[in-house]
Protein backbone atom coordinates (compact mmCIF):
# COMPACT_ATOMS: atom_id res chain seq x y z
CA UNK A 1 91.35 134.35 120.65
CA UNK A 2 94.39 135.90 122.46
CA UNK A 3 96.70 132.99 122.17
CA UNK A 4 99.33 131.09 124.49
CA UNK A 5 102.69 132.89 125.52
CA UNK A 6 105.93 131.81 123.73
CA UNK A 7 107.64 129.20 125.89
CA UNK A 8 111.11 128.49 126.83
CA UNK A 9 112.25 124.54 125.83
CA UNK A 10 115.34 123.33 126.84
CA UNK A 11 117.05 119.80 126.01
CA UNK A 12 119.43 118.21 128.11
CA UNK A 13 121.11 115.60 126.89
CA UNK A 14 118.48 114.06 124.93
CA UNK A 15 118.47 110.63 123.03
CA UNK A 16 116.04 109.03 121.48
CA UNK A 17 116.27 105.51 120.40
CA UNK A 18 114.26 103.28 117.92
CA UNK A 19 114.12 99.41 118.74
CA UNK A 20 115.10 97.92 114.86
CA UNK A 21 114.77 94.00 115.68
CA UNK A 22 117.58 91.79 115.91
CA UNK A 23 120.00 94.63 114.61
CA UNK A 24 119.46 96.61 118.09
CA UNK A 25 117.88 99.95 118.59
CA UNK A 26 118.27 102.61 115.99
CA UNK A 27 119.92 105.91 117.64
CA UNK A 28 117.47 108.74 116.17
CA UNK A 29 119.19 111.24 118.94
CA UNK A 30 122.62 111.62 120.57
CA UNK A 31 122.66 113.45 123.66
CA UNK A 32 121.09 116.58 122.49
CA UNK A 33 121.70 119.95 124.08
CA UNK A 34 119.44 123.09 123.03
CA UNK A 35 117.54 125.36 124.40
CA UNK A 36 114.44 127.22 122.04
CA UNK A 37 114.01 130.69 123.93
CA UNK A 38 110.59 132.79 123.25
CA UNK A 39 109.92 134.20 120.44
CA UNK A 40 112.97 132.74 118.15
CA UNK A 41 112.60 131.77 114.89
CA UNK A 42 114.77 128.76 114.19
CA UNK A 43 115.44 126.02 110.75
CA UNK A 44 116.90 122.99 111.67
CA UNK A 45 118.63 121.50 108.44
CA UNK A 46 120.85 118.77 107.30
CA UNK A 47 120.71 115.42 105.19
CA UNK A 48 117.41 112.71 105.12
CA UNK A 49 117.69 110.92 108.34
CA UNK A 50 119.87 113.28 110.79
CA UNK A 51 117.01 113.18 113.23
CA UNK A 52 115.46 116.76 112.62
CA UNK A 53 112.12 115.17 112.61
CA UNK A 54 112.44 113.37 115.93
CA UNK A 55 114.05 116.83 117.48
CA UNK A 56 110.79 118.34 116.65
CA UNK A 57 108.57 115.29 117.62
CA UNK A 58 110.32 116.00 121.01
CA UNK A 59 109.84 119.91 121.04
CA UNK A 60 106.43 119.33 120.39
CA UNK A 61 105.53 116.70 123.02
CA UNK A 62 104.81 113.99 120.55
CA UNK A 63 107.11 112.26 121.82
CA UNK A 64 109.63 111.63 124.99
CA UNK A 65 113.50 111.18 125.04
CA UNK A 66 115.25 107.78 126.07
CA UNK A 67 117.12 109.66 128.04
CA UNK A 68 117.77 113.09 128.80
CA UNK A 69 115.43 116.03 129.82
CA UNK A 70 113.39 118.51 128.18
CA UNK A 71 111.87 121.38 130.18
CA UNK A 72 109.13 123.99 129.61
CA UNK A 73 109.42 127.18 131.30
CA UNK A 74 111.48 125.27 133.69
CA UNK A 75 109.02 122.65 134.54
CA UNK A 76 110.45 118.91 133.51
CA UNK A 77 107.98 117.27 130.69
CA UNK A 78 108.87 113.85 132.01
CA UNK A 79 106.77 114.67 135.31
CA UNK A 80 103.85 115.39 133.00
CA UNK A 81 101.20 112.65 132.00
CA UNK A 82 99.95 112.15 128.82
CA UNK A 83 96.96 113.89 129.21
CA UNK A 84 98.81 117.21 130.79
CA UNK A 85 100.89 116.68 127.85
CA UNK A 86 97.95 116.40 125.17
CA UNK A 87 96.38 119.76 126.73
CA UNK A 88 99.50 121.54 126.27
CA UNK A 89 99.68 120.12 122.30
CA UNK A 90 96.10 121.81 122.12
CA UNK A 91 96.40 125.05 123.69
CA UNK A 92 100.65 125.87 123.03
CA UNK A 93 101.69 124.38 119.75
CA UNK A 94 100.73 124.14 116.23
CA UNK A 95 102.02 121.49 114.22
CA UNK A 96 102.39 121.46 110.25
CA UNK A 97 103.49 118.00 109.13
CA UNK A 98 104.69 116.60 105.89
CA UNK A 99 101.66 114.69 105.84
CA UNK A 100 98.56 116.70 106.39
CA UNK A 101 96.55 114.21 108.14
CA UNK A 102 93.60 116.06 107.31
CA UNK A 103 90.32 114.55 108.21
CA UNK A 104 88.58 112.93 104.94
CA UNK A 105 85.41 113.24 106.07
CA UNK A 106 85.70 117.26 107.31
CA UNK A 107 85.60 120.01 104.83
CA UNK A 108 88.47 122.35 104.69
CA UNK A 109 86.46 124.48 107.18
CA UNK A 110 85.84 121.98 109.12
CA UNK A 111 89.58 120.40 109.55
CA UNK A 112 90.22 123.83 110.20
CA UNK A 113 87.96 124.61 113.18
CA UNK A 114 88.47 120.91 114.66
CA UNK A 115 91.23 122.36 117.19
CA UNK A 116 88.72 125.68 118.29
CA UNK A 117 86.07 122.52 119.20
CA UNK A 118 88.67 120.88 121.41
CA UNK A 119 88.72 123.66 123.23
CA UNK A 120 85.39 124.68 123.54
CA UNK A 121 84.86 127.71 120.93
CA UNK A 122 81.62 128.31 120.01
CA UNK A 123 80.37 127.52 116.56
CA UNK A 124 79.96 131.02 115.32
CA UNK A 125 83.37 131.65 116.34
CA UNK A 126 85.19 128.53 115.07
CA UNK A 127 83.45 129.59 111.55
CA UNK A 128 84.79 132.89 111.80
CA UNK A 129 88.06 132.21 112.67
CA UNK A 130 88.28 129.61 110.36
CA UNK A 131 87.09 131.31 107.44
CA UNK A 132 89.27 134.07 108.23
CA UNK A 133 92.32 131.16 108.53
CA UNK A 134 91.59 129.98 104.79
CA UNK A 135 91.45 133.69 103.58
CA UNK A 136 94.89 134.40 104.41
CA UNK A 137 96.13 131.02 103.01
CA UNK A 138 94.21 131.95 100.13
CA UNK A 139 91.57 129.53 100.31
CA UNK A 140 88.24 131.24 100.90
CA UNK A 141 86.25 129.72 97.54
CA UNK A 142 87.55 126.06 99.07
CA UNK A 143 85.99 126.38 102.36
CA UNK A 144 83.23 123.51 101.52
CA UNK A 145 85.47 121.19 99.72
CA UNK A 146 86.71 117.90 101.38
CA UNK A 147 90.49 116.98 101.29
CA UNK A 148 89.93 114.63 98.18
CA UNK A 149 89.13 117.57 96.01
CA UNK A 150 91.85 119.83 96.66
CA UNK A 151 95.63 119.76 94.99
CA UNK A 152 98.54 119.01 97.65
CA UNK A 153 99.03 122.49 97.57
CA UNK A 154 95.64 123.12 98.94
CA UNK A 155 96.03 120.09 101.47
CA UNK A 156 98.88 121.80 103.01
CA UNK A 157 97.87 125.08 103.05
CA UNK A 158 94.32 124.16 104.93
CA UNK A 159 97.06 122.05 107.04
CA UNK A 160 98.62 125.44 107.82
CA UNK A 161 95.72 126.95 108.82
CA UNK A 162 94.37 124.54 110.84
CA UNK A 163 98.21 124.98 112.84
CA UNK A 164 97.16 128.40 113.58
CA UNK A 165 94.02 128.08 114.88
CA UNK A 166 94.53 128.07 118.26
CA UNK A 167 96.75 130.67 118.14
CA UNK A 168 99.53 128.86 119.25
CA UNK A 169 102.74 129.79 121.62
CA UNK A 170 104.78 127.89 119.42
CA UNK A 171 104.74 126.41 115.53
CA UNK A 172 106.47 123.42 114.50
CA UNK A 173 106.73 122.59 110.91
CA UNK A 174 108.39 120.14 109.13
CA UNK A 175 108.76 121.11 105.34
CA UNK A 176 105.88 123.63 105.51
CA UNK A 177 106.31 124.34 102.03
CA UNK A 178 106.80 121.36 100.09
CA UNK A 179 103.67 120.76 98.27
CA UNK A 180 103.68 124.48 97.39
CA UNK A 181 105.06 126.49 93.90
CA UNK A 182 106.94 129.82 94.65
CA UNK A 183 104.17 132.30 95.36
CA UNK A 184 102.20 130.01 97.21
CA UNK A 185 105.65 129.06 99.49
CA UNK A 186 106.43 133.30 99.38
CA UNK A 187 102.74 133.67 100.96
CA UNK A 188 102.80 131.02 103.87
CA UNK A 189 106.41 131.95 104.80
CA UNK A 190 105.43 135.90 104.75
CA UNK A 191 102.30 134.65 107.21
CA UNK A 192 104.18 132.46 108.99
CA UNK A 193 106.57 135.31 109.70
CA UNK A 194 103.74 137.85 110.28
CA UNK A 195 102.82 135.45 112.70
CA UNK A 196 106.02 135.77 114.41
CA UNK A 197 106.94 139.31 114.71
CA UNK A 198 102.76 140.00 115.67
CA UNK A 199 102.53 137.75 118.21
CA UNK A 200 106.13 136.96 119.29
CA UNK A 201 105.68 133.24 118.38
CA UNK A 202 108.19 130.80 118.35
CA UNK A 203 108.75 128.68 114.95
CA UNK A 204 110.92 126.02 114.29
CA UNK A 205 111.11 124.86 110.95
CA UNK A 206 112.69 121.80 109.65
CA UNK A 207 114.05 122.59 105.44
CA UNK A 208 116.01 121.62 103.22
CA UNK A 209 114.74 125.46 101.11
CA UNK A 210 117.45 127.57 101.45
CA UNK A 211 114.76 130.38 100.92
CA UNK A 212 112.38 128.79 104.10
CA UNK A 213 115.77 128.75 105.98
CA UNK A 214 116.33 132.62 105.08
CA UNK A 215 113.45 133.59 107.37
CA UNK A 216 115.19 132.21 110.58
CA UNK A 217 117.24 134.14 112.69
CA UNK A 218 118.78 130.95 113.98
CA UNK A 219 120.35 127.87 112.18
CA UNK A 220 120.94 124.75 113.81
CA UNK A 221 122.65 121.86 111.56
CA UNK A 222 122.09 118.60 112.15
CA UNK A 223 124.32 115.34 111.39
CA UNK A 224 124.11 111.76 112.45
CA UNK A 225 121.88 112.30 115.34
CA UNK A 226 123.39 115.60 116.55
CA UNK A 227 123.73 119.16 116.52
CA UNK A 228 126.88 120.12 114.68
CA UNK A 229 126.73 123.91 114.32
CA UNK A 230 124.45 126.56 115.76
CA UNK A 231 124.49 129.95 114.42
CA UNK A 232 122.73 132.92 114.76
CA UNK A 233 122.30 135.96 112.45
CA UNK A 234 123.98 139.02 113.01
C-alpha cells in the first residue's frame, strides 16, 4: 500500500463548545489559530482538561468547530458531508486513542486488518500487512488472541498497529504510550518516528511524557481552551 500524502490543516478561529445543562455550554475551545503543515511532527501538552483532546478530535474530523474554520489542503471541512468526511478518516488519518476500542469479538489480526477491509484489500493482503503490523509492535505470537487476553500494553500496541494500517497521511494520538513500560514506549515512539521521516507523515501527539514530547520538532502548549506558546526546535 503506497499511502495518502501528508496534508496541510489549518484552524481559524476555532471554538468548540459543550452544552453542560442549566450551567450553559462548556467552552472546550477558544478561538483557535494553527496551522499543521506536511510532514511536521507536533506534541500538544498542558494540564487535564485544556482541550488538547478536542484540538485533535477536530484535526482528525471527528468532530466540527462551533465556530471557526478548519481547512485541508485549502478546501473548507465544513462544506464536506459526513460521509466525504468518514472517507477521508479511512484513507488520510490514523487515530490511536486512550481507549483502544478494539473490537472484542476480532482477534488482534483481525482488529488490525478491519481498516484494509474498508477499503477493499484483499484478504491475502490484509493478512500480510497485518501480520507484518504486529511484528514491528512486537506482537507476532499474539496474532490469534482476542482483546480479553492481552495486557493493556498489548491492547494498545495492536491499537497502534491497527492506526497504521492504511498507511495514513496523518497520525493522531492521544497518549500513545500510556499503557506501555519504557522499552515498549522506546519501541512505538522509534516506529512512530520511522514512520515519519520514511514516509513524511504528519503526527500529532497529545503527552504529558516529556520523553514522547522529545520526538517532536514542534511544541504547542495548551491552557484553558487555548494555545499559549508555540515553539519550534532549532
Amino acid at each position: 500500500m503506497s499511502g495518502s500524502r501528508s496534508p496541510r490543516i489549518e484552524l481559524a478561529s476555532v471554538s468548540r463548545a459543550f452544552p453542560h445543562g442549566a450551567g450553559g455550554p462548556v467552552r472546550a475551545l477558544e478561538k483557535v489559530s494553527v496551522t499543521i503543515d506536511p510532514a511536521e511532527f507536533v506534541s500538544v501538552e498542558g494540564p487535564s482538561g485544556c482541550g488538547k483532546t478536542t484540538l485533535l478530535n477536530l484535526l482528525g474530523l471527528l468532530d466540527i468547530p462551533s465556530s471557526g474554520t478548519i481547512q485541508w489542503d485549502g478546501v473548507e471541512v465544513g462544506r464536506w458531508k459526513e460521509r466525504d468526511r468518514a472517507r477521508r478518516r479511512l484513507t488520510s488519518i490514523g487515530f490511536i486513542f486512550q481507549r483502544f476500542y478494539l473490537l472484542p469479538t476480532l482477534t488482534a489480526r483481525e482488529n488490525v486488518a478491519l481498516p484494509m477491509q474498508a477499503l477493499g484489500v484483499s484478504a491475502v493482503d490484509r493478512r500480510g500487512r497485518a501480520d507484518a503490523l504486529l511484528a514491528r509492535v512486537g506482537l507476532s505470537d499474539r496474532a490469534e488472541f482476542f482483546p480479553h487476553q492481552l495486557s493493556g500494553g498489548e491492547e494498545q500496541r495492536v491499537a497502534i498497529a491497527r492506526a497504521l494500517a492504511n498507511v495514513p497521511g496523518i497520525l493522531l494520538a492521544d497518549e500513545p504510550t500510556g499503557e506501555l513500560d519504557s522499552a515498549n514506549t522506546a519501541a512505538i515512539l522509534t516506529l512512530i518516528d520511522e514512520l515519519h521521516r520514511e514516509r513524511a507523515t504528519s503526527v500529532v501527539v497529545v503527552t504529558h511524557n516529556p520523553t514522547v514530547a522529545a520526538y517532536a520538532h514542534r511544541h504547542l502548549t495548551m491552557a484553558d481552551g487555548r494555545i499559549v506558546a508555540d515553539r519550534r526546535d532549532a
